[in-house]
N, C-alpha and C. Protein backbone atom coordinates (compact mmCIF):
# COMPACT_ATOMS: atom_id res chain seq x y z
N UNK A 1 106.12 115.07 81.80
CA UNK A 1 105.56 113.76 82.09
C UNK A 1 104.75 113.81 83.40
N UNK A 2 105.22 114.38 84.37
CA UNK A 2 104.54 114.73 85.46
C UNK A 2 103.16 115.71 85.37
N UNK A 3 103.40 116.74 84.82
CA UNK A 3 101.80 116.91 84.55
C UNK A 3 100.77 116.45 83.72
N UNK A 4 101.10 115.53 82.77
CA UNK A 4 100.92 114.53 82.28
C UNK A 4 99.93 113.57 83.10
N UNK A 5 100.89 113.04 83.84
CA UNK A 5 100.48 111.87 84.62
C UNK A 5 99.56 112.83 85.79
N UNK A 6 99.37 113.98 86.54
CA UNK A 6 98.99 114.02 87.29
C UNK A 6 97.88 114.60 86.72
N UNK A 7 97.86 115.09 85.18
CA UNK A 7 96.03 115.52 84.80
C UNK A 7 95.86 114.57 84.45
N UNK A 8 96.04 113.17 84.77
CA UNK A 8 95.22 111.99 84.08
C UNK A 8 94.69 111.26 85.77
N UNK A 9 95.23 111.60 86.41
CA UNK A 9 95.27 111.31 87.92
C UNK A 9 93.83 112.10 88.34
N UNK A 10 93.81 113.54 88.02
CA UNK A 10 92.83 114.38 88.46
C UNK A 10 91.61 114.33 88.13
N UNK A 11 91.57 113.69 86.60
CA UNK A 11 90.37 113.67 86.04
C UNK A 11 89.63 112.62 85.81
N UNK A 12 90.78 111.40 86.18
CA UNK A 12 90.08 109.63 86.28
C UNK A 12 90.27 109.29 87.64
N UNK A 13 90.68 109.97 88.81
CA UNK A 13 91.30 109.73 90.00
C UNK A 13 90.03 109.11 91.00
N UNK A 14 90.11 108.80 92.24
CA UNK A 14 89.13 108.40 92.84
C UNK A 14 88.23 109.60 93.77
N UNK A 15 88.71 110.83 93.88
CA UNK A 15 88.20 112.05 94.02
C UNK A 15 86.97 112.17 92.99
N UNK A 16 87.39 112.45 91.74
CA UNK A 16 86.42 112.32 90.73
C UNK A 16 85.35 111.60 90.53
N UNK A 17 86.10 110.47 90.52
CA UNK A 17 84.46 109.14 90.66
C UNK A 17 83.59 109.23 91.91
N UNK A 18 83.92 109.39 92.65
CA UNK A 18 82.98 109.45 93.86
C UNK A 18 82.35 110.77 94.16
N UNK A 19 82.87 111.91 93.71
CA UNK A 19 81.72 113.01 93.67
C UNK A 19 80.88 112.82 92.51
N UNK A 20 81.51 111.98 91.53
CA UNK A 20 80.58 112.20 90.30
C UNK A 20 79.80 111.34 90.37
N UNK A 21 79.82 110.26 91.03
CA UNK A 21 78.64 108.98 91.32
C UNK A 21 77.21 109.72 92.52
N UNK A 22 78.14 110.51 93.49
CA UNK A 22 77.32 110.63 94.45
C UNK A 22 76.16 111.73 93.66
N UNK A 23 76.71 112.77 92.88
CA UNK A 23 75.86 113.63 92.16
C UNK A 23 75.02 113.11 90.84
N UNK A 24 75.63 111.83 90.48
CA UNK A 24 74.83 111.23 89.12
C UNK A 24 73.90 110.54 89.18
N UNK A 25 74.32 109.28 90.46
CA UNK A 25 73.74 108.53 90.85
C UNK A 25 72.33 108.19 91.53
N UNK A 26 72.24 109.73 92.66
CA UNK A 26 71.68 109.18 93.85
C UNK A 26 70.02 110.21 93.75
N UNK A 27 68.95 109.98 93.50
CA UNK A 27 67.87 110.91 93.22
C UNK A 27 67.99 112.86 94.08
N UNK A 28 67.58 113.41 93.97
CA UNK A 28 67.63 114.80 94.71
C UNK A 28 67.42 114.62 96.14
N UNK A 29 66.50 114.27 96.50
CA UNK A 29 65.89 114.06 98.10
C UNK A 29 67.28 113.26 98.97
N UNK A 30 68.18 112.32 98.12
CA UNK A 30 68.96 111.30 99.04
C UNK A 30 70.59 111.79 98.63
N UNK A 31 70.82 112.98 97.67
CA UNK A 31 72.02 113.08 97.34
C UNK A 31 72.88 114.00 97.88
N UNK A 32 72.54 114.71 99.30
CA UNK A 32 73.44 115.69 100.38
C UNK A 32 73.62 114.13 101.16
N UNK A 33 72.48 113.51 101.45
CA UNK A 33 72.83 112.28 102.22
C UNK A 33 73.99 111.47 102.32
N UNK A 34 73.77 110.93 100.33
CA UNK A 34 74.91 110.00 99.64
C UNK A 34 76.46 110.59 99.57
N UNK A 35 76.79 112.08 99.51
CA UNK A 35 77.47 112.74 99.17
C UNK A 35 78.51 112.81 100.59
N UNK A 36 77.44 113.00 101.80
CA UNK A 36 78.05 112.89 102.67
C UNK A 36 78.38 112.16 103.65
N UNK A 37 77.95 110.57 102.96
CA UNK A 37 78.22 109.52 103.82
C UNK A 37 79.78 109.11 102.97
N UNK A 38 79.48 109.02 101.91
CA UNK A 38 80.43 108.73 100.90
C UNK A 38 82.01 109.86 101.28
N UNK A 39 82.03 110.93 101.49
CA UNK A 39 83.02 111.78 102.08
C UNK A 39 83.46 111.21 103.18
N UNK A 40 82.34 111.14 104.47
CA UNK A 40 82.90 110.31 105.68
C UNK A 40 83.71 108.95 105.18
N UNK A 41 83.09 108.02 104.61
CA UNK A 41 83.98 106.69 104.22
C UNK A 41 85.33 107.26 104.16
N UNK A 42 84.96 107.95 102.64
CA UNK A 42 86.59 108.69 102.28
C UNK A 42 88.23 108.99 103.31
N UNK A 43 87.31 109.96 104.08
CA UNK A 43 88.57 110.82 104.82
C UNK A 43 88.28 109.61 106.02
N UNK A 44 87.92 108.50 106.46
CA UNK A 44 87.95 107.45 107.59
C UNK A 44 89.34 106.49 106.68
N UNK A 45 88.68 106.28 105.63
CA UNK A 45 89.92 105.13 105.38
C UNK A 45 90.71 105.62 104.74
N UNK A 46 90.62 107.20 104.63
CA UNK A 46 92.33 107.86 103.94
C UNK A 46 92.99 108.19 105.52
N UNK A 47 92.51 108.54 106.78
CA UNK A 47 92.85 108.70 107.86
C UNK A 47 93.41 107.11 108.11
N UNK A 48 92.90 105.93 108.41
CA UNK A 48 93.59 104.68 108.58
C UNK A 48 95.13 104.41 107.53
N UNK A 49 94.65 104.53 106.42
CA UNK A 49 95.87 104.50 105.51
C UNK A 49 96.63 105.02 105.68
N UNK A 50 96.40 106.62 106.39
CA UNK A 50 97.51 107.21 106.56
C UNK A 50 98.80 106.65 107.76
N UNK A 51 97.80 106.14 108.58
CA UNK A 51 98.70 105.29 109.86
C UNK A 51 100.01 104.52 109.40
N UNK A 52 99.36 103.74 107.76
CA UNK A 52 100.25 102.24 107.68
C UNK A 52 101.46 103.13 106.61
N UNK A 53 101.34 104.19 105.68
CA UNK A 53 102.47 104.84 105.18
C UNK A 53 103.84 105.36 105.59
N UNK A 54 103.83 105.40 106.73
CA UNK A 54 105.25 105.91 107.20
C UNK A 54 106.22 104.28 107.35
N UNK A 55 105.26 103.53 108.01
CA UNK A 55 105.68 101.86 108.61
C UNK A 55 105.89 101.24 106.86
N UNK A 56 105.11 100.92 105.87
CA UNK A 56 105.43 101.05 104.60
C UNK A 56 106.31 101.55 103.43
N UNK A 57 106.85 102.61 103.58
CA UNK A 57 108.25 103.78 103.79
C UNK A 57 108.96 103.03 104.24
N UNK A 58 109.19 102.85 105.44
CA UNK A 58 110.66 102.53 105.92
C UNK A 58 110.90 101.65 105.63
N UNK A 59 109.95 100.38 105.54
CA UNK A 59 110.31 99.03 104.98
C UNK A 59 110.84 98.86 103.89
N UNK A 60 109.93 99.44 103.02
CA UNK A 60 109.79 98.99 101.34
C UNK A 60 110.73 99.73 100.31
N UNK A 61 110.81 101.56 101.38
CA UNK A 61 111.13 102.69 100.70
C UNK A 61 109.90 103.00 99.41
N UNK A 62 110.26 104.53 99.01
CA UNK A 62 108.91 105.00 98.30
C UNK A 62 108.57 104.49 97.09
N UNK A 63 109.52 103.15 96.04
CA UNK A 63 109.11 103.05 95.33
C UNK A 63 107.76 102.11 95.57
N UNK A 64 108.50 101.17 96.15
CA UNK A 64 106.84 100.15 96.83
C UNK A 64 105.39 100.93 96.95
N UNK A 65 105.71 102.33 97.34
CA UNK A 65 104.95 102.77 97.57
C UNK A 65 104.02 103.45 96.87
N UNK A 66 105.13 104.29 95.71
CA UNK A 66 104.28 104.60 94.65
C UNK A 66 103.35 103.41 93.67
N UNK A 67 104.27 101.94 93.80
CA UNK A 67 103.73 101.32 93.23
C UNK A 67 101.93 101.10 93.69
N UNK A 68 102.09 101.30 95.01
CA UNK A 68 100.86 100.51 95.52
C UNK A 68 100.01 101.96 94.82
N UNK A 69 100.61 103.05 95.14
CA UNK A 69 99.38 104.22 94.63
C UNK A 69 98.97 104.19 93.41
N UNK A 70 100.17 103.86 92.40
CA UNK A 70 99.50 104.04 91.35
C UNK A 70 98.59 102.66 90.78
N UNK A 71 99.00 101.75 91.41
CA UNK A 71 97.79 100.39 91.49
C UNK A 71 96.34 100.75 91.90
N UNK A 72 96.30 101.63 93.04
CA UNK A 72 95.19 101.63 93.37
C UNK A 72 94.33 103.32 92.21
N UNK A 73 95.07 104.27 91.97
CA UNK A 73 94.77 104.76 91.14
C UNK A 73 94.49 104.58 89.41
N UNK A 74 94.98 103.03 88.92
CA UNK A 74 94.37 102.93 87.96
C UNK A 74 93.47 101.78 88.29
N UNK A 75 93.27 101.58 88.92
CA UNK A 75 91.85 100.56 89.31
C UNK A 75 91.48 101.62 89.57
N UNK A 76 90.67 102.97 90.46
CA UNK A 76 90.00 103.82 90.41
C UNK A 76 89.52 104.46 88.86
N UNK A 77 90.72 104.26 87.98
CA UNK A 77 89.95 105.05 86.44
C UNK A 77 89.25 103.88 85.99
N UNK A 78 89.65 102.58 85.84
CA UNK A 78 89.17 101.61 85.13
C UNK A 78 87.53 101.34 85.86
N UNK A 79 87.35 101.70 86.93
CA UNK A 79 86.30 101.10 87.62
C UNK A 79 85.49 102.55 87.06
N UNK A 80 85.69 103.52 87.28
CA UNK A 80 85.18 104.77 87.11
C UNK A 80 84.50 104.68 85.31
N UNK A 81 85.78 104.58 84.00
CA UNK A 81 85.69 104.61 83.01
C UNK A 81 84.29 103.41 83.12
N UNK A 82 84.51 102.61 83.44
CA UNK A 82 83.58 101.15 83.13
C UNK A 82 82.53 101.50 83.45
N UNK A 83 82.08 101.72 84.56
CA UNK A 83 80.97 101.88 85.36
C UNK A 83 80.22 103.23 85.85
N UNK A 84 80.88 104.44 85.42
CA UNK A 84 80.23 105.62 85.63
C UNK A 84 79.08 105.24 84.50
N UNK A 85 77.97 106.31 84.73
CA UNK A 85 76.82 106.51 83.78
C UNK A 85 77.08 107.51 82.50
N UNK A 86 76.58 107.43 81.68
CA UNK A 86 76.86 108.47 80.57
C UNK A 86 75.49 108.95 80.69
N UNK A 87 75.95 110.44 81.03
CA UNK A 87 74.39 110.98 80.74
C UNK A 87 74.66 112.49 80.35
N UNK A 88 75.78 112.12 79.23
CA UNK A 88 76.31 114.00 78.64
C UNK A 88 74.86 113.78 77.35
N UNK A 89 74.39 114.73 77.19
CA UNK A 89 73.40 115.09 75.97
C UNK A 89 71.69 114.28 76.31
N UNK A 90 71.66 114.28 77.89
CA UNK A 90 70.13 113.98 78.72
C UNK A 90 70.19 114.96 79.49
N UNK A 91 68.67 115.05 79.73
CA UNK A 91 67.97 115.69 80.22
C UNK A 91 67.54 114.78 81.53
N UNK A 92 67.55 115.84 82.86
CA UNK A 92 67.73 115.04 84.23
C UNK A 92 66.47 114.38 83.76
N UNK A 93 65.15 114.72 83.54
CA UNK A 93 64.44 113.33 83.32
C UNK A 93 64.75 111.76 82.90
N UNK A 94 65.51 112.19 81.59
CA UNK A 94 65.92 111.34 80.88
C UNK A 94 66.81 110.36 81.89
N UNK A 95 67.63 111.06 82.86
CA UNK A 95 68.69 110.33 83.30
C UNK A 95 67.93 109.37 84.45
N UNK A 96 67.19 110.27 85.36
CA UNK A 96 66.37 109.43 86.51
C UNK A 96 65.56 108.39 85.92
N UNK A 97 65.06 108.47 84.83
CA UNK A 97 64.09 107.63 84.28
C UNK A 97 64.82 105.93 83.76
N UNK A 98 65.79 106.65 82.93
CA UNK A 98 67.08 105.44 83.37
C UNK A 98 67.28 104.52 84.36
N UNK A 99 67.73 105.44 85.72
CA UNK A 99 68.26 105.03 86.96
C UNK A 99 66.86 104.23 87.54
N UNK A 100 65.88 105.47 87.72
CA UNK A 100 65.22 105.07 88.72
C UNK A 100 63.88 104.52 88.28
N UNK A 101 63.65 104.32 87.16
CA UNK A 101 62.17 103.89 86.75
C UNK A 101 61.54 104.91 85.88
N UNK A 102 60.07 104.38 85.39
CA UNK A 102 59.48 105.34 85.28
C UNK A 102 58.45 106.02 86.67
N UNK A 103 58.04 107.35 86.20
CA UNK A 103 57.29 108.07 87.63
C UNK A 103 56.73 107.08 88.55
N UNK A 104 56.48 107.68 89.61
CA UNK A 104 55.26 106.71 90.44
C UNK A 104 53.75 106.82 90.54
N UNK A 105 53.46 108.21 89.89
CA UNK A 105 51.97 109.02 90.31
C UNK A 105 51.88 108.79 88.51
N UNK A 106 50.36 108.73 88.41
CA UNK A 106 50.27 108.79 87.05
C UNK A 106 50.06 110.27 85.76
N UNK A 107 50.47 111.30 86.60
CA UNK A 107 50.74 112.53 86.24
C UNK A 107 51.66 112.67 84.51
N UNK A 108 52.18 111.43 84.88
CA UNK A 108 53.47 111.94 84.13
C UNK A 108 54.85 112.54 85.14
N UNK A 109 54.45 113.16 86.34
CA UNK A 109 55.59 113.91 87.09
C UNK A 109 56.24 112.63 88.13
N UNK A 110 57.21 112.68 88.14
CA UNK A 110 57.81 112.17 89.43
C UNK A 110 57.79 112.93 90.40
N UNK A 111 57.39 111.76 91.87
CA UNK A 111 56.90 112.16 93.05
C UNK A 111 58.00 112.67 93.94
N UNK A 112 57.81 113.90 94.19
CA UNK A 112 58.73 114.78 94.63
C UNK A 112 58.71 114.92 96.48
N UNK A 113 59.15 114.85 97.63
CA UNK A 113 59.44 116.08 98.36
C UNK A 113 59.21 117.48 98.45
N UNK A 114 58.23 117.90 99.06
CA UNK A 114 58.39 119.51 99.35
C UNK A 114 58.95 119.62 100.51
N UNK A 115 59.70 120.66 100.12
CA UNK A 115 61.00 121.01 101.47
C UNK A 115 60.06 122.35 102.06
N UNK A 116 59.59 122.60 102.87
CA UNK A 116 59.33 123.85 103.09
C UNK A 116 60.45 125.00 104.00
């Protein structure tokens, strides 16, 4: 039951959704950006949270506690399941063109960044 519950944890968890938004979501030029603002958030308010768990513990003891985790871990799948993008069987055109419009230049190409 436990590995059970913890590959359903791993693969709908809030780890998951947020690398997979920051890589699905965000165009090439802005997605080391998105990836790594989105990490900072992360480990800032898993660092605060961590403060209020021990004070939470002693009060409540760990079932309170698991309760609250696994509350906040199935709101992470449900929000994830709902609202991630489906873009298994596209082509990154296909997907940006979705997200972000069609091109901007009348090429046909979307307007790129050169990194030199």
């Amino acid at each position: 039951m436990f590995v059970l519950a913890i590959g359903i944890n791993n693969g709908a968890g809030q780890q998951a959704n947020y690398q997979l938004w920051a890589s699905e979501l965000f165009p090439t030029e802005h997605r080391a950006s998105a990836q790594g603002l989105m990490f900072f958030l992360v480990r800032i308010s898993f660092g605060i949270w961590s403060l209020f768990v021990p004070v939470i513990m002693s009060q409540f003891g760990i079932g309170f506690m698991a309760g609250i985790l696994l509350i906040c871990v199935t709101a992470s799948m449900i929000i994830g399941l709902v609202f991630a993008p489906n873009t298994s069987g596209k082509s990154l055109e296909q997907i940006q063109e979705e997200l972000y419009g069609a091109p901007q230049d009348g090429s046909g190409k979307r307007k790129t960044r050169t990194i030199i």
